[in-house]
C-alpha atoms as a PDB file:
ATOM      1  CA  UNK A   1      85.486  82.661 156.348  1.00  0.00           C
ATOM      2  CA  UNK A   2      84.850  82.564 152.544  1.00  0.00           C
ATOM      3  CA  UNK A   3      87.422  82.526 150.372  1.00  0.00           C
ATOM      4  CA  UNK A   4      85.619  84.685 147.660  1.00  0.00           C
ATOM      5  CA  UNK A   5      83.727  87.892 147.770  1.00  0.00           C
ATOM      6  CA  UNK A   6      80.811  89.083 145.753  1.00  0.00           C
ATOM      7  CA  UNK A   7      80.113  92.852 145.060  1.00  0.00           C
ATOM      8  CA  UNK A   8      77.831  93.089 142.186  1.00  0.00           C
ATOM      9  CA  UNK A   9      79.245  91.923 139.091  1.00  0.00           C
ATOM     10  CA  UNK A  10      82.856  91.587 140.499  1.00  0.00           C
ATOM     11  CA  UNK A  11      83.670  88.546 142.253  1.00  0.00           C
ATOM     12  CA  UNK A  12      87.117  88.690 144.214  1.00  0.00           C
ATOM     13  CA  UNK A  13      88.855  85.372 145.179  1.00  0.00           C
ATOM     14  CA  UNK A  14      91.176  85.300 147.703  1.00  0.00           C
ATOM     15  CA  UNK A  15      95.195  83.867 147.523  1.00  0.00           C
ATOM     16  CA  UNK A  16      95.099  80.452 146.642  1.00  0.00           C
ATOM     17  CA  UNK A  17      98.327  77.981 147.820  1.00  0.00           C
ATOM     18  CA  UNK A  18      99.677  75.310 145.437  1.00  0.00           C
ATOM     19  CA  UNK A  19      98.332  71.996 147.468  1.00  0.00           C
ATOM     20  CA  UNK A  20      97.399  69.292 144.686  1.00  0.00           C
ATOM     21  CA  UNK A  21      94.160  67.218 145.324  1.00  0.00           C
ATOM     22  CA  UNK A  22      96.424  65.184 148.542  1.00  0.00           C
ATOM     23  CA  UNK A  23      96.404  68.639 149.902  1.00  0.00           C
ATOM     24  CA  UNK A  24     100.300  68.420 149.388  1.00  0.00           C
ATOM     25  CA  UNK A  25     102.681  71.695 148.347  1.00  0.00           C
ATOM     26  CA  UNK A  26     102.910  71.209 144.500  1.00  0.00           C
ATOM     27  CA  UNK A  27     107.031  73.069 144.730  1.00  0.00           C
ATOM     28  CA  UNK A  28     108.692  73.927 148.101  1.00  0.00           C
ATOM     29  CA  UNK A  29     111.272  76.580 148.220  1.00  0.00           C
ATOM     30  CA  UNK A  30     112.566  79.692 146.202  1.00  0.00           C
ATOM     31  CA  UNK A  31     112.404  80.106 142.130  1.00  0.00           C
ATOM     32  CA  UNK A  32     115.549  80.526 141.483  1.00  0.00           C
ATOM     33  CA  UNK A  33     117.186  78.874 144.406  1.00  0.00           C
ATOM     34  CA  UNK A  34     116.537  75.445 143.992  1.00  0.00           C
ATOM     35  CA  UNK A  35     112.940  75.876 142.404  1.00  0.00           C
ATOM     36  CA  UNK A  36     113.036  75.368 138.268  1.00  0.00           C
ATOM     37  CA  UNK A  37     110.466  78.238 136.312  1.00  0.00           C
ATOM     38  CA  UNK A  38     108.859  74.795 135.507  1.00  0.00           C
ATOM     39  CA  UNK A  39     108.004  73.634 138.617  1.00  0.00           C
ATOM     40  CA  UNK A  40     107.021  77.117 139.411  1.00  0.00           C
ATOM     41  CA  UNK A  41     104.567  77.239 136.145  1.00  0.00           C
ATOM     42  CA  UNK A  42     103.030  74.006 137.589  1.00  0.00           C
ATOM     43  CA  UNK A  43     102.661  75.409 141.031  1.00  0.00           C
ATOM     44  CA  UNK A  44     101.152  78.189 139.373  1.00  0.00           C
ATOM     45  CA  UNK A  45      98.428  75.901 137.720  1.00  0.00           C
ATOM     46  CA  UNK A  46      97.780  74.203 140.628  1.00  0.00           C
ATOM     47  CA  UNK A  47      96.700  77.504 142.537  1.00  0.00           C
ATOM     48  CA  UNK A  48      94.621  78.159 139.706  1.00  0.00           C
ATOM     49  CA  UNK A  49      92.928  75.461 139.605  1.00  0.00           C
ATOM     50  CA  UNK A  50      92.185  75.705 143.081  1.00  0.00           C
ATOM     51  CA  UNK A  51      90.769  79.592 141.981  1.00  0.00           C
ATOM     52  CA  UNK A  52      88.563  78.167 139.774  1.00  0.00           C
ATOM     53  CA  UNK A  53      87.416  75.623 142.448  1.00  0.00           C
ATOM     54  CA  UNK A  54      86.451  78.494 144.771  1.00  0.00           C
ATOM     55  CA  UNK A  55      84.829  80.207 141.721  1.00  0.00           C
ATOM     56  CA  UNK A  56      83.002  77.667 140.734  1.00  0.00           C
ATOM     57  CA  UNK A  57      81.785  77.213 144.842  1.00  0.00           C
ATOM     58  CA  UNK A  58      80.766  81.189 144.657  1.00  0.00           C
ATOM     59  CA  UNK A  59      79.139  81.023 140.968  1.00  0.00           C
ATOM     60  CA  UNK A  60      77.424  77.277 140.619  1.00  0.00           C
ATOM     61  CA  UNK A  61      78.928  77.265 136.781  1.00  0.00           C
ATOM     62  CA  UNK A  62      82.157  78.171 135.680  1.00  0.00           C
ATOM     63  CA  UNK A  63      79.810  79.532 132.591  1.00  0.00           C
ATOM     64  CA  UNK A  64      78.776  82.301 134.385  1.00  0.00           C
ATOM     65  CA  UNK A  65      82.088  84.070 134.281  1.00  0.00           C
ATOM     66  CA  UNK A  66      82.457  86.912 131.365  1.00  0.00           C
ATOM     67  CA  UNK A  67      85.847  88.040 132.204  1.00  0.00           C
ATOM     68  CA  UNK A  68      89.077  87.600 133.853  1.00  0.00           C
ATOM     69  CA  UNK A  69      89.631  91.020 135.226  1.00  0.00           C
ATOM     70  CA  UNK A  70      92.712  91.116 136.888  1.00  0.00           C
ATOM     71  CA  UNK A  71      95.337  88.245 137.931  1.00  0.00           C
ATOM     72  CA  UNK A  72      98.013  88.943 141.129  1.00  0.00           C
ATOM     73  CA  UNK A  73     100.584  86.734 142.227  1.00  0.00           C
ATOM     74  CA  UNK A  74     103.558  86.514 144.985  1.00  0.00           C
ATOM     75  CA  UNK A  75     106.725  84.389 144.043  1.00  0.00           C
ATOM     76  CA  UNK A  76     108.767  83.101 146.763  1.00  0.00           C
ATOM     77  CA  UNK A  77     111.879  83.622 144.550  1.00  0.00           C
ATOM     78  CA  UNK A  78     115.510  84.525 145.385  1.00  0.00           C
ATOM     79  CA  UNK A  79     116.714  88.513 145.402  1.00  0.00           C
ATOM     80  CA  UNK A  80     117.924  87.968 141.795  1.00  0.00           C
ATOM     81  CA  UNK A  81     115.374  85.841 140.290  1.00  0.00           C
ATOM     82  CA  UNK A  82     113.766  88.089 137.660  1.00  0.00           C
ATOM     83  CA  UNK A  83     111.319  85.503 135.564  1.00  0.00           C
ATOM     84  CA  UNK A  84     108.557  85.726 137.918  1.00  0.00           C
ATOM     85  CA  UNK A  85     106.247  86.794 134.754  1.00  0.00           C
ATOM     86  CA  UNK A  86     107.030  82.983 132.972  1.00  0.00           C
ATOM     87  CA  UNK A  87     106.077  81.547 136.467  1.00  0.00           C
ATOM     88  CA  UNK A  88     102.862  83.140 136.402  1.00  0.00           C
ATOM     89  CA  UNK A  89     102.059  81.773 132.865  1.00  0.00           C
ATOM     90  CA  UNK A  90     101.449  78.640 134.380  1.00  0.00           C
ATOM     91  CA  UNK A  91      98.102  80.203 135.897  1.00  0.00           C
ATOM     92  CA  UNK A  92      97.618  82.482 132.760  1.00  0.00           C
ATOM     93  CA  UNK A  93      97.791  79.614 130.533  1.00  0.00           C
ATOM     94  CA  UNK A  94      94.985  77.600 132.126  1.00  0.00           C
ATOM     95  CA  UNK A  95      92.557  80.559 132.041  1.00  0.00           C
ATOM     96  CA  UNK A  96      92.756  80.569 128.614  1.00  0.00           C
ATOM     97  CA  UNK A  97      92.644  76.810 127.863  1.00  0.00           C
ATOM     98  CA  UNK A  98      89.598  77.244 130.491  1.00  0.00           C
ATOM     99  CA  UNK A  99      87.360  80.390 129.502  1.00  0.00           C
ATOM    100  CA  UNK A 100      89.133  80.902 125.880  1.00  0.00           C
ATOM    101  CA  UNK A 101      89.525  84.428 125.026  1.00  0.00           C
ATOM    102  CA  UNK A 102      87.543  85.163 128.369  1.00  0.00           C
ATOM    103  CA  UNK A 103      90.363  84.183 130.193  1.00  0.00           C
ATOM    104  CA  UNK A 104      93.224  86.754 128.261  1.00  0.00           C
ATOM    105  CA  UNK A 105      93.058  89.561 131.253  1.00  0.00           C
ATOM    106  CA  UNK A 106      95.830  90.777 129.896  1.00  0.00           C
ATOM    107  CA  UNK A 107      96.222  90.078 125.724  1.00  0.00           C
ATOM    108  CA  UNK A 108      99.731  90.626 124.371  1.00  0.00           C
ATOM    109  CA  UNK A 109     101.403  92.175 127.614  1.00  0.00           C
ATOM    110  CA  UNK A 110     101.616  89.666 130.187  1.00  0.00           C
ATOM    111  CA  UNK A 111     104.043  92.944 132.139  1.00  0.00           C
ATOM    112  CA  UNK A 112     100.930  93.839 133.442  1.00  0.00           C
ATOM    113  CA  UNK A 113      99.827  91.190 135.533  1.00  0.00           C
ATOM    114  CA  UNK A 114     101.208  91.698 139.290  1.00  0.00           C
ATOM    115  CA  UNK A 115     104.267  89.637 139.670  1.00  0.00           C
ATOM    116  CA  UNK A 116     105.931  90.540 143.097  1.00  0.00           C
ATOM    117  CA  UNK A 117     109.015  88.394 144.307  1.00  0.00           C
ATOM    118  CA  UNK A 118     108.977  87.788 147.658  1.00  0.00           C
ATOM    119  CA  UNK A 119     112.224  86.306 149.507  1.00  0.00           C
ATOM    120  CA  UNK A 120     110.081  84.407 152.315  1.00  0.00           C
ATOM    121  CA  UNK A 121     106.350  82.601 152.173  1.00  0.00           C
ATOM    122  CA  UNK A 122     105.308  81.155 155.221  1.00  0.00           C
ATOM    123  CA  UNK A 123     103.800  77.269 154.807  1.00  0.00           C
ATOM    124  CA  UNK A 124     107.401  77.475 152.164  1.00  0.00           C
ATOM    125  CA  UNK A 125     104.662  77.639 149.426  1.00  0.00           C
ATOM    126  CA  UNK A 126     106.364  79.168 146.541  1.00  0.00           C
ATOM    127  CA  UNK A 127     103.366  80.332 145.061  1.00  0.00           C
ATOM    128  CA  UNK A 128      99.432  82.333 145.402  1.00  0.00           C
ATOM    129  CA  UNK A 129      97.284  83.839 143.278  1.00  0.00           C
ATOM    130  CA  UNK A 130      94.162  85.841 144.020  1.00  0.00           C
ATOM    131  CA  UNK A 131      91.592  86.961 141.140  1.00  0.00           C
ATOM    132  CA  UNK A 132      88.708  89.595 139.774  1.00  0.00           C
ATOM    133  CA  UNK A 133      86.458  87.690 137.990  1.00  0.00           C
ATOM    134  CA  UNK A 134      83.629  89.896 136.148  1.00  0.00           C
ATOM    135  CA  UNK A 135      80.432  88.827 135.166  1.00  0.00           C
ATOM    136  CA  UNK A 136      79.324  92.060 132.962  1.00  0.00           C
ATOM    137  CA  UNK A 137      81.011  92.845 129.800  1.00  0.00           C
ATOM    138  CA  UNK A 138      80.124  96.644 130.337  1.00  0.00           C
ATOM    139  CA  UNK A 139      82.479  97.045 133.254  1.00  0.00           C
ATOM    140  CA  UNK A 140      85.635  98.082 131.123  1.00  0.00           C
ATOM    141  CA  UNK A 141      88.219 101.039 132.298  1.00  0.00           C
ATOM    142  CA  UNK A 142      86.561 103.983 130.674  1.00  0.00           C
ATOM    143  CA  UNK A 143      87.745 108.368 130.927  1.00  0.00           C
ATOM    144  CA  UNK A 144      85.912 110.365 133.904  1.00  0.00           C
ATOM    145  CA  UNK A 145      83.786 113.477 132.904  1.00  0.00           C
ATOM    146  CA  UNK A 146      84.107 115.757 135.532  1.00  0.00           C
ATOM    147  CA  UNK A 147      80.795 117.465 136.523  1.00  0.00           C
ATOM    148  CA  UNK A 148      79.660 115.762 133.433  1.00  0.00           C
ATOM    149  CA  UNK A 149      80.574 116.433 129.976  1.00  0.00           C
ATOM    150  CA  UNK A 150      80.182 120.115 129.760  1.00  0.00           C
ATOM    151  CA  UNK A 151      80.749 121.586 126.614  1.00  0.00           C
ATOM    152  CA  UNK A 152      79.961 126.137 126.889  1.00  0.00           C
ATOM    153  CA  UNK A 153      79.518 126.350 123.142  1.00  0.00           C
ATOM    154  CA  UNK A 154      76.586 124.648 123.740  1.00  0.00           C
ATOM    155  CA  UNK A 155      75.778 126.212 126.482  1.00  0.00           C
ATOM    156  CA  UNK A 156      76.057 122.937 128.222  1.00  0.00           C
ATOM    157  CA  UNK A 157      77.642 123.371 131.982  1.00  0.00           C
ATOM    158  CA  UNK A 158      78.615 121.524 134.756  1.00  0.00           C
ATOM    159  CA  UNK A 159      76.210 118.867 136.885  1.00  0.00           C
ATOM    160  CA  UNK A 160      73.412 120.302 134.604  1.00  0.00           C
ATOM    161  CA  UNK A 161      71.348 116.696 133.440  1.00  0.00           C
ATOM    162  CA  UNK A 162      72.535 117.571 129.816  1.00  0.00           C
ATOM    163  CA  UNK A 163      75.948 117.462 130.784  1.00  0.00           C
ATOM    164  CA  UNK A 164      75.305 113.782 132.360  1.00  0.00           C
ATOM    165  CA  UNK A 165      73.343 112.673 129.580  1.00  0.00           C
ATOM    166  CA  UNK A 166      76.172 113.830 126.915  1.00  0.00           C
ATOM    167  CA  UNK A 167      78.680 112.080 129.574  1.00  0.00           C
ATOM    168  CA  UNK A 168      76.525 108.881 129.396  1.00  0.00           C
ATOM    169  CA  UNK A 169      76.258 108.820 125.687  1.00  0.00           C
ATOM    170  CA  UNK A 170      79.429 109.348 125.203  1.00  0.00           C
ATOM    171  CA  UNK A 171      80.437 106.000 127.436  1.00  0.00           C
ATOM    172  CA  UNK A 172      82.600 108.359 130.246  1.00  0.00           C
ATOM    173  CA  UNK A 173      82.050 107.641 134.014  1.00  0.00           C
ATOM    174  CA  UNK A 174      80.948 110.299 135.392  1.00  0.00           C
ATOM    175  CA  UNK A 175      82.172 112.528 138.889  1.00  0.00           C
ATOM    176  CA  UNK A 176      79.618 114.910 140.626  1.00  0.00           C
ATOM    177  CA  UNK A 177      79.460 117.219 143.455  1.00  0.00           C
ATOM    178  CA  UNK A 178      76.734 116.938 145.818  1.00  0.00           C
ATOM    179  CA  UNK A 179      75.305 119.641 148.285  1.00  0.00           C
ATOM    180  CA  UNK A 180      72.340 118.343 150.921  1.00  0.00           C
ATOM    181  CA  UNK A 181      69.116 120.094 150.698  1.00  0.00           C
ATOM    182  CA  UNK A 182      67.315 121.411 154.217  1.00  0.00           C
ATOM    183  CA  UNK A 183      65.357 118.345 153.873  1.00  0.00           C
ATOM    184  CA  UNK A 184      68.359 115.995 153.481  1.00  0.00           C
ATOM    185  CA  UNK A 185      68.260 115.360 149.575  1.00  0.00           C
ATOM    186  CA  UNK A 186      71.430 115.167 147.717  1.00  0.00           C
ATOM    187  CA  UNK A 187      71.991 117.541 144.961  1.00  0.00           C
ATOM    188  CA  UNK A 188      73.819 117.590 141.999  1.00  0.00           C
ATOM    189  CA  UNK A 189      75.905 120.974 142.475  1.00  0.00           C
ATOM    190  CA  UNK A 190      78.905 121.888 142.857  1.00  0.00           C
ATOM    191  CA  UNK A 191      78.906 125.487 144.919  1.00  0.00           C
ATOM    192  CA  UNK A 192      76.830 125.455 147.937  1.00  0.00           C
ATOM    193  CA  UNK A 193      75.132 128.554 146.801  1.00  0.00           C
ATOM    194  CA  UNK A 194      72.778 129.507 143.859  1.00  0.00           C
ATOM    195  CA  UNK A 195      74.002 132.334 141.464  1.00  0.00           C
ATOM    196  CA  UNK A 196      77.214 131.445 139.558  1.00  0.00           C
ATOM    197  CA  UNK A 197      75.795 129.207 137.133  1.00  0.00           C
ATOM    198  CA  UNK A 198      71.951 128.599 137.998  1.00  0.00           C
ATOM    199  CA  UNK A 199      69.275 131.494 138.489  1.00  0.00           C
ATOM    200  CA  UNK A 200      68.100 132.641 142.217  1.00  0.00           C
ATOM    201  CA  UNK A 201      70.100 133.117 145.381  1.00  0.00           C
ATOM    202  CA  UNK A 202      70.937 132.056 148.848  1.00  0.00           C
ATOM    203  CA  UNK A 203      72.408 128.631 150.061  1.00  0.00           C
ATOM    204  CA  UNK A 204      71.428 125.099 149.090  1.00  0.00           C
ATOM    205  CA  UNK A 205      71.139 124.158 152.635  1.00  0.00           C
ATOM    206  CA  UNK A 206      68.862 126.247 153.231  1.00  0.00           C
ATOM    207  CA  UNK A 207      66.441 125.211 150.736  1.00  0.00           C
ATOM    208  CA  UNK A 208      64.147 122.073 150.283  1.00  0.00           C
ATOM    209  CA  UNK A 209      64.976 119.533 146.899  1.00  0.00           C
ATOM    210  CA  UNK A 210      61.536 120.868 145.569  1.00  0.00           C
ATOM    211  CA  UNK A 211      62.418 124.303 145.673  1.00  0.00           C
ATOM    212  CA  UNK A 212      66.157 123.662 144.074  1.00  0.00           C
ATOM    213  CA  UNK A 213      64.865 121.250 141.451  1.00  0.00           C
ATOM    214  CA  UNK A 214      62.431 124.018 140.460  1.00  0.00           C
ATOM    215  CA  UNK A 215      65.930 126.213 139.799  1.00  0.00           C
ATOM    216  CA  UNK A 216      67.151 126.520 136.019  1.00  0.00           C
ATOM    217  CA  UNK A 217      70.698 126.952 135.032  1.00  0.00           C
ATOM    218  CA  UNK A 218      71.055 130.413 133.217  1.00  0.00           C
ATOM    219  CA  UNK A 219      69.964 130.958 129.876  1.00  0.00           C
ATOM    220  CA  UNK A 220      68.615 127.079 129.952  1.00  0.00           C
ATOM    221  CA  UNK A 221      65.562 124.988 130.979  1.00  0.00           C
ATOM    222  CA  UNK A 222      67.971 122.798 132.198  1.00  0.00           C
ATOM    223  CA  UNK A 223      67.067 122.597 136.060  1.00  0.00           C
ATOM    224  CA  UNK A 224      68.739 121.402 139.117  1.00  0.00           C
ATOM    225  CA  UNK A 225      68.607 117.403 139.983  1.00  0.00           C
ATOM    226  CA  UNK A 226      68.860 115.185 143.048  1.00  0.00           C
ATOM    227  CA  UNK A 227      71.402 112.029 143.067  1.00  0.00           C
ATOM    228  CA  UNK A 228      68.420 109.925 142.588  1.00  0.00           C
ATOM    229  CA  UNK A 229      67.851 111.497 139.086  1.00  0.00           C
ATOM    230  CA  UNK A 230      71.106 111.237 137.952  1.00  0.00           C
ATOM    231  CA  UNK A 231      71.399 107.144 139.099  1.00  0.00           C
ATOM    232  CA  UNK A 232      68.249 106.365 138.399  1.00  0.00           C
ATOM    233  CA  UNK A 233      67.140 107.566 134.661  1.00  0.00           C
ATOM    234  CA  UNK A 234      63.820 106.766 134.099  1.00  0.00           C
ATOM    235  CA  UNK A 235      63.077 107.670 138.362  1.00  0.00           C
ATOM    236  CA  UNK A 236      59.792 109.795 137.778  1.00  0.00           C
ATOM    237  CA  UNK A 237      61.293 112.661 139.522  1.00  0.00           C
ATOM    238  CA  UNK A 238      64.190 112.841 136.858  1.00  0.00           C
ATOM    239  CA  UNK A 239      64.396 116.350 135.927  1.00  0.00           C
ATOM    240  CA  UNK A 240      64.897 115.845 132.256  1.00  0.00           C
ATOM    241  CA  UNK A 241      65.627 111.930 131.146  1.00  0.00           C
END
């Protein structure tokens, strides 16, 4: 089984253990229970250097990588140990002195890594990490225009293409509802009948995608589109683009 996965620009790398090139634990035990936060940072390195071993197997070149997306680890660590943040430096560091500023997933708040304390590890390895690794520097967190950003001063309403297009200029993801078409299209609508915001009447089911993407909204030229329009831009079915 791999130990990384690939789904398009993301790459996710599973836990890593602290075994040094011998293949020998780094740190046995509990942080704070006979572990020291320093052998705990250097366990932490260890597993990520084995991350970046399994990236570099998944990638060909540690150049590749754009981003450190997210970092998770799981302390073995006793009920009141409570540094389990300065224990995960020790892999947070090395992405830095690694990638440089590619490696900060997290500048200036290291909270909001995942640090969970765990009382028992089986293997007694007190530390794993797993890791996102991004390769596009578009994929950042971003708002969600629902339907699209509708604005009815503008006479600009939900799923219509302007709505998308204003949602895609404006950098927002964008959430759609989708109706199928008698022929088995997917639609860009929310109600599963014409008449609220669009002109005409009867169901969308009923009708073929030619026949709704004919269908303006009201007081528009604005028509109906399919999913395909709205992923696909410059598709030469797009209704407006």
């Amino acid at each position: 089984m791999s130990a990384s996965s690939r789904t398009g620009n993301l790459l996710f790398v599973s836990g890593q253990v602290c075994f040094d090139p011998q293949g020998k634990l780094i740190a046995k035990g509990k942080l704070g229970a006979g572990v020291s936060i320093e052998q705990g940072q250097a366990a932490a390195r260890g597993c990520g250097i084995n991350l970046l071993a399994q990236v570099k197997a998944a990638l060909g070149d540690l150049d590749k990588v754009v981003r450190v997306v997210r970092l998770g680890g799981f302390i073995n660590s006793a009920p009141d140990f409570l540094d389990g943040p300065k224990v995960l430096n020790g892999a947070s560091d090395l992405m830095v002195a690694v990638f440089g500023d590619k490696g900060r997933h997290a500048p200036h708040h290291r909270r909001r890594r995942l640090a969970a304390g765990r009382c028992r590890r089986r293997g007694r390895g007190n530390f794993s990490r797993s890791r996102r690794m991004s390769a596009p520097d578009w994929l950042t967190a971003r708002p969600v225009a629902h339907r699209g950003l509708h604005d009815i001063s503008r006479g600009i309403v939900e799923n219509m293409p302007a709505a998308a297009e204003a949602a895609i200029t404006g950098n927002f993801a964008i959430e759609c509802d989708i109706q199928l078409t008698a022929d088995g299209e997917a639609m860009v609508h929310h109600d599963d009948e014409l008449g609220r915001l669009t002109e005409g009447s009867g169901t969308l089911k009923t009708k073929t995608a030619a026949e709704l993407k004919a269908v303006h909204f009201k007081n528009t030229a604005e028509r109906m589109m399919t999913l395909t329009d709205l992923c696909d831009p410059s598709s030469p079915a797009a209704c407006r683009w």
